[in-house]
Structures are given as structure tokens and as C-alpha cells.
N, C-alpha and C. Protein backbone atom coordinates (compact mmCIF):
# COMPACT_ATOMS: atom_id res chain seq x y z
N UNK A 1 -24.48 111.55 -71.01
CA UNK A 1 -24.21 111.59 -72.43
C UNK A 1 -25.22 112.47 -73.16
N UNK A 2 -26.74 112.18 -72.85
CA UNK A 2 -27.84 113.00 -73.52
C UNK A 2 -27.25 114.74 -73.39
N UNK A 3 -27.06 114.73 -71.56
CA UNK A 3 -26.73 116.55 -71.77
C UNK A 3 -25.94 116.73 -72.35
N UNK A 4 -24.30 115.80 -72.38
CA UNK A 4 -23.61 116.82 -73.37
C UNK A 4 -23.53 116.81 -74.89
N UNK A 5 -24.71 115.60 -75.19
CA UNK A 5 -24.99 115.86 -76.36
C UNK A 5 -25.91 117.54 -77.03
N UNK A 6 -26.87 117.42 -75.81
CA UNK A 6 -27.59 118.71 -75.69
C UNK A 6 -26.84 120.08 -75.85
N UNK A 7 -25.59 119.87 -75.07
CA UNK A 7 -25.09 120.99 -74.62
C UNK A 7 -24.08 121.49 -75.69
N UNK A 8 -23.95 120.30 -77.05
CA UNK A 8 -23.18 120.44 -77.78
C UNK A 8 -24.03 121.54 -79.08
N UNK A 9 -25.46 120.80 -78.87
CA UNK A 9 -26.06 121.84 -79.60
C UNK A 9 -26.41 121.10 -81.06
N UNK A 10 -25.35 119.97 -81.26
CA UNK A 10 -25.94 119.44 -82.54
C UNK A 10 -25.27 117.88 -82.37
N UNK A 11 -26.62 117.04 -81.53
CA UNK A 11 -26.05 115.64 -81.07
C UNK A 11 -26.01 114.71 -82.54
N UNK A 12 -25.98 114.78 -83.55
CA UNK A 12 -26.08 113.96 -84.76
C UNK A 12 -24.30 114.51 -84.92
N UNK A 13 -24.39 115.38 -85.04
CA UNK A 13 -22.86 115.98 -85.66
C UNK A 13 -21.53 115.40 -84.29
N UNK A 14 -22.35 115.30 -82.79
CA UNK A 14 -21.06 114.51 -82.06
C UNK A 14 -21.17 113.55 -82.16
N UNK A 15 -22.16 112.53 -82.59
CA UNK A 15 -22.17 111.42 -83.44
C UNK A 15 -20.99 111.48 -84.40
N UNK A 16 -21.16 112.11 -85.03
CA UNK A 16 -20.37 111.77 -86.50
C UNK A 16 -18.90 112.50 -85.93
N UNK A 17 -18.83 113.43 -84.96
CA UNK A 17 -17.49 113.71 -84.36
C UNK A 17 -17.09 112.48 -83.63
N UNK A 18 -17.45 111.82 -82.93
CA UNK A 18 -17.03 110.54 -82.23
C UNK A 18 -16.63 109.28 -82.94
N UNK A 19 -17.30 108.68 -84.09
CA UNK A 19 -17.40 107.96 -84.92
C UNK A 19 -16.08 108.32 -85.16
N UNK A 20 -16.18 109.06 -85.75
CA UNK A 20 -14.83 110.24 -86.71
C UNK A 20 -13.12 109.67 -86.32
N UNK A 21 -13.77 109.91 -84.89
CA UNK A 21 -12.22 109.66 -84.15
C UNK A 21 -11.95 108.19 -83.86
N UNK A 22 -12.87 107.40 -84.15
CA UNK A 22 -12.89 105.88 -83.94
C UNK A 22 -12.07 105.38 -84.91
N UNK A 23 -12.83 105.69 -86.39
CA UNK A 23 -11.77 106.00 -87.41
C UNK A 23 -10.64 106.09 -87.47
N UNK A 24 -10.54 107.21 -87.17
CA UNK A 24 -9.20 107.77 -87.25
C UNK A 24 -8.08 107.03 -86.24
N UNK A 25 -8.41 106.37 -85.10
CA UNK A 25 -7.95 105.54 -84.18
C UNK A 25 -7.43 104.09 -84.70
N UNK A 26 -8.46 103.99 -85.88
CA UNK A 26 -7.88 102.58 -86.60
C UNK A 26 -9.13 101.89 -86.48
N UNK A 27 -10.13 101.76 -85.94
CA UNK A 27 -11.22 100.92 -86.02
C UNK A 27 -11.97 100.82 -87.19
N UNK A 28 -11.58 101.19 -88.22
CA UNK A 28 -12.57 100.91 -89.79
C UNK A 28 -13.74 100.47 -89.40
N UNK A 29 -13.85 98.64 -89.38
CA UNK A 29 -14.72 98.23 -89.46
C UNK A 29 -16.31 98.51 -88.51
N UNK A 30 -15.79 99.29 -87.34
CA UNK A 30 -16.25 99.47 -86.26
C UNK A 30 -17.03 100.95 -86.61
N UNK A 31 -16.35 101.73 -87.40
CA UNK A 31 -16.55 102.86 -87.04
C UNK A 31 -17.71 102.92 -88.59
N UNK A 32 -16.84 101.97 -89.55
CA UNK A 32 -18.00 101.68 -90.43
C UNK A 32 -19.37 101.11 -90.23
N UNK A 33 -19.54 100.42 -89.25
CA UNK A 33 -21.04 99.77 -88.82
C UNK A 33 -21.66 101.30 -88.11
N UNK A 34 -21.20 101.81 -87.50
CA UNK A 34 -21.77 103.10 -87.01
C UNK A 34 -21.96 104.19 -87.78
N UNK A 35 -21.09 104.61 -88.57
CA UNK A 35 -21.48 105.76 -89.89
C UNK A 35 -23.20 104.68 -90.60
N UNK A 36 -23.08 103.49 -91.19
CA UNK A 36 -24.24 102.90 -91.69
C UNK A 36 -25.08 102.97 -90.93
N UNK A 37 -25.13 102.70 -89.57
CA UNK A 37 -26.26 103.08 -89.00
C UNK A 37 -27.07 104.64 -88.55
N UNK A 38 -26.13 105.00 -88.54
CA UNK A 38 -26.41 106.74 -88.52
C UNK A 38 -26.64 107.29 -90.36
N UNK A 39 -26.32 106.75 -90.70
CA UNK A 39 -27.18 106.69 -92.61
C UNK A 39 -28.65 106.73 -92.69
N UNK A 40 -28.54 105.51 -92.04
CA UNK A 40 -30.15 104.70 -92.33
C UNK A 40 -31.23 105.50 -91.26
N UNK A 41 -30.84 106.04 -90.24
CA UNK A 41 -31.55 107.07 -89.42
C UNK A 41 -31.35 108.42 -89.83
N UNK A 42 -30.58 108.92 -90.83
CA UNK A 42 -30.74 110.09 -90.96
C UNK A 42 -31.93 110.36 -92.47
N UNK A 43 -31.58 109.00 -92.70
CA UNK A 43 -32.79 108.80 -94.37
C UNK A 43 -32.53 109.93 -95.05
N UNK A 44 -33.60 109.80 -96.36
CA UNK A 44 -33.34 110.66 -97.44
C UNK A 44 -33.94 112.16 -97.19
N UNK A 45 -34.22 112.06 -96.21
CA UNK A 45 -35.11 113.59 -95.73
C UNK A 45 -34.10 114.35 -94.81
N UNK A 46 -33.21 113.17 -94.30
CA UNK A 46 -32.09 113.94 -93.44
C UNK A 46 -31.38 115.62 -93.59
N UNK A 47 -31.04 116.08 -92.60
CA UNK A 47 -30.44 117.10 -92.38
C UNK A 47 -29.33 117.29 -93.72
N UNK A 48 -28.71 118.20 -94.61
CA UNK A 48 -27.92 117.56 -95.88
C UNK A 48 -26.09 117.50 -95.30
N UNK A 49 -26.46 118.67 -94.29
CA UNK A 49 -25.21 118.92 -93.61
C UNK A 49 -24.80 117.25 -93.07
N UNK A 50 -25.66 116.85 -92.22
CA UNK A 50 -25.28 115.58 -91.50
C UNK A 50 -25.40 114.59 -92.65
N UNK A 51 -25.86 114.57 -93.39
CA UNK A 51 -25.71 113.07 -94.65
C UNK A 51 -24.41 113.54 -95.30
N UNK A 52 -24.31 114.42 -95.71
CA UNK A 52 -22.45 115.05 -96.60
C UNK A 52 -21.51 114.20 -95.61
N UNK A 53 -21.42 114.48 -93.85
CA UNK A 53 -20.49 114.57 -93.18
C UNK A 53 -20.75 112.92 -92.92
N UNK A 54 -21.24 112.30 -92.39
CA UNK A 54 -21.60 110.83 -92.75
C UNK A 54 -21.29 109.99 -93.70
N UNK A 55 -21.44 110.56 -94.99
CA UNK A 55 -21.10 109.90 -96.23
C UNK A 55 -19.62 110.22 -96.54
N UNK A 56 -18.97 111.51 -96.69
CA UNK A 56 -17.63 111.31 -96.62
C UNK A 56 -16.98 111.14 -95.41
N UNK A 57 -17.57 110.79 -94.38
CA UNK A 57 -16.55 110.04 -93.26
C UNK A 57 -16.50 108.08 -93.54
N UNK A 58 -18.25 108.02 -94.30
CA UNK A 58 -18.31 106.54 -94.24
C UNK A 58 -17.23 106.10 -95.80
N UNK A 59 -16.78 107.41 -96.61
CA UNK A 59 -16.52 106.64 -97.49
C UNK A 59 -14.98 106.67 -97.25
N UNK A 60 -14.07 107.36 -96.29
CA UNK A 60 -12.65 106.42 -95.88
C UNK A 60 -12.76 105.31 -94.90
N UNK A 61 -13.91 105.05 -94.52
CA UNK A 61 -14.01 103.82 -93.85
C UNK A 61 -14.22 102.58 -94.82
N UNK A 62 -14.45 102.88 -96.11
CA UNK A 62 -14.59 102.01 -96.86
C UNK A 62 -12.64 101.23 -97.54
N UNK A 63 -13.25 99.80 -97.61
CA UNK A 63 -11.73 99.17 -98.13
C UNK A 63 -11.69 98.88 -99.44
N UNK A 64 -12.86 98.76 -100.38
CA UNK A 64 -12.88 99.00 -101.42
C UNK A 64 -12.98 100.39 -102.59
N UNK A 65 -11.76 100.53 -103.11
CA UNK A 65 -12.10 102.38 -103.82
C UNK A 65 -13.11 102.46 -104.64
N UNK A 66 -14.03 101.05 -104.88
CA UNK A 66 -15.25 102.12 -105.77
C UNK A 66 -16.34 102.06 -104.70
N UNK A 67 -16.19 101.29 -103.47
CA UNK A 67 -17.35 101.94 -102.56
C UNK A 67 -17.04 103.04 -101.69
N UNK A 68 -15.50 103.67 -101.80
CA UNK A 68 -15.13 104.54 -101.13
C UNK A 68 -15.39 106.02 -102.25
N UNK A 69 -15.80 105.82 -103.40
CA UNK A 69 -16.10 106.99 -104.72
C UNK A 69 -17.60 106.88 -104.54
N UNK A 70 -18.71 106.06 -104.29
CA UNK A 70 -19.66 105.64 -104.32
C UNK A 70 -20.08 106.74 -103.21
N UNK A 71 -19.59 106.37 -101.53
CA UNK A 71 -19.86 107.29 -100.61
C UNK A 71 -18.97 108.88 -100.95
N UNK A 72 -18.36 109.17 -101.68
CA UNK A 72 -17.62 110.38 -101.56
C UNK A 72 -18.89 111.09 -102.45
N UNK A 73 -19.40 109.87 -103.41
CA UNK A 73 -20.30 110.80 -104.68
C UNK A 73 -21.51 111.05 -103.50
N UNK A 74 -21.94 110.26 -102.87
CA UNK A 74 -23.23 110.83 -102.10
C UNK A 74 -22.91 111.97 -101.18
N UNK A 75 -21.65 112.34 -100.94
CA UNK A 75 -21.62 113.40 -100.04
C UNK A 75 -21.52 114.94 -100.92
N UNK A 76 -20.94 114.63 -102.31
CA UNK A 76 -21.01 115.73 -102.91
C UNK A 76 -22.39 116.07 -103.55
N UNK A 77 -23.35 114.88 -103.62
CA UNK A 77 -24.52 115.29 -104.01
C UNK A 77 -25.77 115.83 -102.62
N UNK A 78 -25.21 115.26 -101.62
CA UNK A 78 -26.11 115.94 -100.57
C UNK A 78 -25.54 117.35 -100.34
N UNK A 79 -23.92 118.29 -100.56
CA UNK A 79 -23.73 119.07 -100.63
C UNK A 79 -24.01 119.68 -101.50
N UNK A 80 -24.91 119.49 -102.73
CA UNK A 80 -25.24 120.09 -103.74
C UNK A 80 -27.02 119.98 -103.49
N UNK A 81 -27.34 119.25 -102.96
CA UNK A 81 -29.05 119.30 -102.54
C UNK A 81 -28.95 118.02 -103.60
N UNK A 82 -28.67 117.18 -104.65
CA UNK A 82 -29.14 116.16 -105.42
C UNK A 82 -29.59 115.14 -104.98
N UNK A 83 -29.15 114.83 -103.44
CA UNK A 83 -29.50 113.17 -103.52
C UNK A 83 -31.26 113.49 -102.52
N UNK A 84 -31.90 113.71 -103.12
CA UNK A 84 -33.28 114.32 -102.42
C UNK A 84 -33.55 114.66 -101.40
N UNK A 85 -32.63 115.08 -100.19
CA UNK A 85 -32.70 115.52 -99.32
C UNK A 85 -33.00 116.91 -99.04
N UNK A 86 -33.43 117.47 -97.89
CA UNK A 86 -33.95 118.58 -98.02
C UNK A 86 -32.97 119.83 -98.14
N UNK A 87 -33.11 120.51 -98.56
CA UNK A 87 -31.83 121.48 -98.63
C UNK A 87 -31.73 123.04 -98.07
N UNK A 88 -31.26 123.92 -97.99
CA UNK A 88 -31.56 124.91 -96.63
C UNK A 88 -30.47 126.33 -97.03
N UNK A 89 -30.69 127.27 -96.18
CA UNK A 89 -29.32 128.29 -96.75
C UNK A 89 -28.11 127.62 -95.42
N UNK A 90 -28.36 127.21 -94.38
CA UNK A 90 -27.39 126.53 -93.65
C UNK A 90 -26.39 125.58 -94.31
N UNK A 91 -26.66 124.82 -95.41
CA UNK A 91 -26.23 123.99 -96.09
C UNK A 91 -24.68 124.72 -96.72
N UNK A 92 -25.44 126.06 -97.59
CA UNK A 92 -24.50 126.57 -98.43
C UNK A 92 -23.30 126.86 -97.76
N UNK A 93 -23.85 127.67 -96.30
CA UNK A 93 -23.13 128.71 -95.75
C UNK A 93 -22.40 127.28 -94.96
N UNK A 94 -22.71 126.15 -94.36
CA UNK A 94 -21.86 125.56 -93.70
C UNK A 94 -20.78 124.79 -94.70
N UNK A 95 -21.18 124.14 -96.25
CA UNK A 95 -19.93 123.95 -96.49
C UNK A 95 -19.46 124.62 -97.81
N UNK A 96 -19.58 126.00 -97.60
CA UNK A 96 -18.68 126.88 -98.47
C UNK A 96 -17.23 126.65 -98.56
N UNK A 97 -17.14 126.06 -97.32
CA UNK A 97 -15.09 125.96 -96.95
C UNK A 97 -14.66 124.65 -96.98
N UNK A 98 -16.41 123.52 -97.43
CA UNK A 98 -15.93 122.18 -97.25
C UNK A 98 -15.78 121.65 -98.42
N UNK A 99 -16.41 122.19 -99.46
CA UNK A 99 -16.90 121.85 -101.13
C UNK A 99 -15.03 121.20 -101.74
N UNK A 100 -14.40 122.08 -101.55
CA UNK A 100 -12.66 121.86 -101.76
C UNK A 100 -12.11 120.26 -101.17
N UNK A 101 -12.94 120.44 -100.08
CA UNK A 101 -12.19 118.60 -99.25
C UNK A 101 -13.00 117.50 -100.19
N UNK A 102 -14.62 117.80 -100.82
CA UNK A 102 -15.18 116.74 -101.64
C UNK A 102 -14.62 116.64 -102.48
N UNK A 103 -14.35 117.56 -103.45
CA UNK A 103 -13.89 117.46 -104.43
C UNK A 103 -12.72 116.87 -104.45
N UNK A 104 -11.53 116.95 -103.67
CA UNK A 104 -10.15 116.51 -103.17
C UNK A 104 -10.21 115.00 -103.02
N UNK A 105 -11.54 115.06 -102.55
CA UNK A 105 -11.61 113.39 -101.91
C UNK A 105 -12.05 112.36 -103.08
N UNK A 106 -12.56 113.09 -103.86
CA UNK A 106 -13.40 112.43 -105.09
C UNK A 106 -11.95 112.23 -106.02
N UNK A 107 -10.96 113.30 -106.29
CA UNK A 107 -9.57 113.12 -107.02
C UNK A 107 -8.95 111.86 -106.89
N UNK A 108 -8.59 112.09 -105.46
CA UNK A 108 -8.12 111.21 -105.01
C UNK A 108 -9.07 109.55 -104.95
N UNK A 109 -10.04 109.71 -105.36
CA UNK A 109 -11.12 107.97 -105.28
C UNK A 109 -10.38 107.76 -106.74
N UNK A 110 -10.40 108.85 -107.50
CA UNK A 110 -10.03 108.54 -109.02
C UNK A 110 -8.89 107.83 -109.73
N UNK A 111 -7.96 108.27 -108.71
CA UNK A 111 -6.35 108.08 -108.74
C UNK A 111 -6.40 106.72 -108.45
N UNK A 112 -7.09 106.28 -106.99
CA UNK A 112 -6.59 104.89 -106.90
C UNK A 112 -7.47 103.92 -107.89
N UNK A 113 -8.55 104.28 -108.15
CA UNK A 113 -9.07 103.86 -109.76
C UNK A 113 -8.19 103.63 -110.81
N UNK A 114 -7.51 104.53 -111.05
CA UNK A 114 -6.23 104.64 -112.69
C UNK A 114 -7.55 105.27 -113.27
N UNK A 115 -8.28 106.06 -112.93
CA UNK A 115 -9.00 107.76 -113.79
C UNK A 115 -8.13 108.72 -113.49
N UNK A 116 -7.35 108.84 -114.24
CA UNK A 116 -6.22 110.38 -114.10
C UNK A 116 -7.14 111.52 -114.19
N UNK A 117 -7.64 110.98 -115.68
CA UNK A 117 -8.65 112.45 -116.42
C UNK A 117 -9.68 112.89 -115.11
N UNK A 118 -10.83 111.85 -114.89
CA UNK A 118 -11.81 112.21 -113.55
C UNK A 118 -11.05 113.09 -112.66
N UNK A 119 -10.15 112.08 -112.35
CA UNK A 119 -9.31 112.87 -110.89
C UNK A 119 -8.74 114.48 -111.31
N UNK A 120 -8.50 114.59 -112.52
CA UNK A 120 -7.77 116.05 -113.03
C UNK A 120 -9.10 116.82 -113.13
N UNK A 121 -10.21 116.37 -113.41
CA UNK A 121 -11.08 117.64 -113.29
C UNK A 121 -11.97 118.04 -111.96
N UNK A 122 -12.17 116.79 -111.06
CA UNK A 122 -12.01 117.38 -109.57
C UNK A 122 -10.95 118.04 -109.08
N UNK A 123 -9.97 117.50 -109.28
CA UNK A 123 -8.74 118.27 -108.63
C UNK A 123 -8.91 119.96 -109.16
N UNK A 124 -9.46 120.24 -110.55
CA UNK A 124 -9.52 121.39 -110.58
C UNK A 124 -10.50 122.55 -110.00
N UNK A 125 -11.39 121.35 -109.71
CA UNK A 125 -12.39 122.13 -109.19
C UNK A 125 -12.04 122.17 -107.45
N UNK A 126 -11.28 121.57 -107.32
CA UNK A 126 -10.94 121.79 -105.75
C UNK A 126 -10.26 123.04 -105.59
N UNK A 127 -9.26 123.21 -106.68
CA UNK A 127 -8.22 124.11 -106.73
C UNK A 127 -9.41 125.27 -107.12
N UNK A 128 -10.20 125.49 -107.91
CA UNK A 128 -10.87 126.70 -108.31
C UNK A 128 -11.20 127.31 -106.81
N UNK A 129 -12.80 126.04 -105.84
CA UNK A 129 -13.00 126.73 -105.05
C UNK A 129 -11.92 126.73 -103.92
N UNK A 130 -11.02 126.54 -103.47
CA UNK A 130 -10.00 126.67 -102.47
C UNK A 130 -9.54 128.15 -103.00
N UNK A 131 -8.97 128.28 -103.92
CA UNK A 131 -8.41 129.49 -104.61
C UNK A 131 -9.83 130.55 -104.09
N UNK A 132 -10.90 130.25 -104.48
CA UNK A 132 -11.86 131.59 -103.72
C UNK A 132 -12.15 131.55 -102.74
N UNK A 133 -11.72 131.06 -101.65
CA UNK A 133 -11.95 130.87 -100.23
C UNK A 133 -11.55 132.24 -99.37
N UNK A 134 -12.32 133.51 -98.98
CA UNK A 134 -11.60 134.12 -98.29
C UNK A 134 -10.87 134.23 -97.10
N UNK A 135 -11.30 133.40 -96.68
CA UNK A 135 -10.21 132.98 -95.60
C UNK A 135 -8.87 132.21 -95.72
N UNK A 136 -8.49 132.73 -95.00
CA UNK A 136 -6.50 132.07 -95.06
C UNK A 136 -6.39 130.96 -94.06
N UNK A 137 -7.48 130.59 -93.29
CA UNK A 137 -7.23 129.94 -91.80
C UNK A 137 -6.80 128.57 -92.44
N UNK A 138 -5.62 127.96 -91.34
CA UNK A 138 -5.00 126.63 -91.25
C UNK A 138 -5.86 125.44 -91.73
N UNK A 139 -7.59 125.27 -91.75
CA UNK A 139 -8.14 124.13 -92.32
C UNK A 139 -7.76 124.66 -94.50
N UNK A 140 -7.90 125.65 -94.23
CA UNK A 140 -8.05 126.04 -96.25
C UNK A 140 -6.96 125.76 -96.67
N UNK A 141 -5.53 126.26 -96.03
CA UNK A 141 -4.31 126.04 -96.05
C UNK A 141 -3.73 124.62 -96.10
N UNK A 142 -4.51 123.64 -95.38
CA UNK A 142 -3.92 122.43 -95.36
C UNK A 142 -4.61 122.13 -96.34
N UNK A 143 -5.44 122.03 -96.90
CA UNK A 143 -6.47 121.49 -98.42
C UNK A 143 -5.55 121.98 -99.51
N UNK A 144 -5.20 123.08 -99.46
CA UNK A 144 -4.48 123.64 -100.56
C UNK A 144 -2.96 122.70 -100.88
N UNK A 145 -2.55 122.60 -99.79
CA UNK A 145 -1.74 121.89 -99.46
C UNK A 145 -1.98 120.17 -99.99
N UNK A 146 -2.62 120.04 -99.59
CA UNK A 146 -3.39 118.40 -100.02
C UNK A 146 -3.27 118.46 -101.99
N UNK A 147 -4.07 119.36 -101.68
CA UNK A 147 -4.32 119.54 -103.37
C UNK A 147 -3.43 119.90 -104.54
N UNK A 148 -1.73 120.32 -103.71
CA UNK A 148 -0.96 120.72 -104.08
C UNK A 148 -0.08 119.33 -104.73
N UNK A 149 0.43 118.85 -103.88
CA UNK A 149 0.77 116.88 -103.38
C UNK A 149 0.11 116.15 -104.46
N UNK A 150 -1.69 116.33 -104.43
CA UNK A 150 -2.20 115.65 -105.74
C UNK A 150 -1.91 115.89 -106.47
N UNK A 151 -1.88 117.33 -107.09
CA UNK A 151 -1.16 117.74 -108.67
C UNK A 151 -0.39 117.16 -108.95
N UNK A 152 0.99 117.11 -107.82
CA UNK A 152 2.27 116.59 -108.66
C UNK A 152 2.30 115.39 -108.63
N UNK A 153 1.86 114.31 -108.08
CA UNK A 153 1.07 113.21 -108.49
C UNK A 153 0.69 112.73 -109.41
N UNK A 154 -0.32 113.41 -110.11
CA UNK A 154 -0.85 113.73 -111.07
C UNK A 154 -0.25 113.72 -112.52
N UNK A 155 0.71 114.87 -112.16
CA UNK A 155 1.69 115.55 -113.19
C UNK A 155 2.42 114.58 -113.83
N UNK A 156 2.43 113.34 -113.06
CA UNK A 156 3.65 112.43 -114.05
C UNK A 156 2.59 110.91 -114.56
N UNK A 157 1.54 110.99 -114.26
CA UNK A 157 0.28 110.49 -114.79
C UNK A 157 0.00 110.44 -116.36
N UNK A 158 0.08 109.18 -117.12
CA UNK A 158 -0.11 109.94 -118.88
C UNK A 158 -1.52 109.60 -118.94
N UNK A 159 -1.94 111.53 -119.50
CA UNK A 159 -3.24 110.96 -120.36
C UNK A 159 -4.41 112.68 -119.17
């Protein structure tokens, strides 16, 4: 396990790739005790890349939507350098293409809130940076896509 953590090149991130898929498998609760513990070891000095990807993986593991807005807000503030972690040009350059999924994810915390307004001005800001994304590749495309679905959602929302 150590080598092919080694061999992966960034064993915190197949952490949070493994976790990920636990998740996604259906284990919530399971996969939630493991994102928290990989939190509390990455601390406030942590890598910002690995606290972003941690915090919005731990916050669809969450069953309540204001602790699932709670973790979405810490991932957009470690992608912004705010939550005091250290911050780097790796940061920028790794989630230039991810900034669109926070923001998306934060819309959507809003919606199941009943914040239309919140959710309409992330959603725009998802749509701004997606719209400057130069790349066309299938991850930008499906966000756009995502973000498309929210609008009209949205659209019949009063207020």
C-alpha cells in the first residue's frame, strides 16, 4: 500500500481518491469518519489543495444541508487561501478548472436551504468562471451542464 501510495506521487490525494469512492459506493457514514480524520491530520497548515478536496468531499457526506454548506464554505475558503492555511502558486494553477464545481456546490447547499438569492449569485459565479475556462474537455462540459439544470431550477424559484 505505502509503494503505491509512493508511486502515486501524492498519498494524501489517494486518500481522498479512495475515501471518494467509498462515498460514492454508498457508505456516507463510513466514508464520513475518514474525510474527519484526514481533516484533523491535515490541520490548519495543511496542503490547501488537500483541505479544498477533503472539505468538499466531506461536505456530500454530510446529511444535514447546513453542515453540508458549512464544509462546502471551508473548501471555497481554502481555495481562496482564507481559512489560514498556507497557500502556494500550485493552489491557483490546480483549481483554476475546480473553482466552477465550489461554487456549483455552494448553489446547490442554498437551494436545499430555500436561499434562491445565495444560490443565484453562486450559480453566477460558477457560470462566469466555467464560461472562462479554456478548455472544452468533458470534466468543464459536464459542470456547465450541472450548472445549466440549476438555472432552470432556479428559474421557477420566486424572489
Amino acid at each position: 500500500m505505502v509503494e503505491q501510495q509512493e508511486a502515486s506521487g501524492d498519498a494524501v490525494m489517494t486518500r481522498i481518491g479512495q475515501t471518494a469512492i467509498l462515498l460514492h459506493a454508498g457508505d456516507r457514514q463510513e466514508a464520513r469518519g475518514r474525510f474527519e480524520v484526514l481533516w484533523e491530520e491535515l490541520g490548519p497548515q495543511g496542503d490547501p489543495w488537500h483541505r479544498c478536496m477533503a472539505a468538499h468531499y466531506l461536505a456530500d457526506a454530510q446529511d444535514d444541508p447546513r453542515d453540508e454548506l458549512l464544509w462546502d464554505l471551508r473548501a471555497l475558503a481554502a481555495a481562496d487561501g482564507r481559512d489560514g492555511g498556507r497557500g502556494g502558486e500550485r493552489l491557483s494553477v490546480d483549481l483554476h478548472g475546480f473553482r466552477p464545481s465550489l461554487h456549483l456546490a455552494l448553489a446547490a447547499d442554498y437551494v436545499k436551504l430555500g436561499r434562491p438569492e445565495a444560490a443565484r449569485i453562486h450559480l453566477g459565479r460558477a457560470r462566469t468562471l466555467s464560461d472562462a475556462l479554456a478548455e472544452q474537455g468533458r470534466p468543464a462540459r459536464g459542470v456547465r451542464e450541472a450548472i445549466g439544470r440549476l438555472e432552470l431550477r432556479l428559474a421557477g424559484e420566486p424572489g
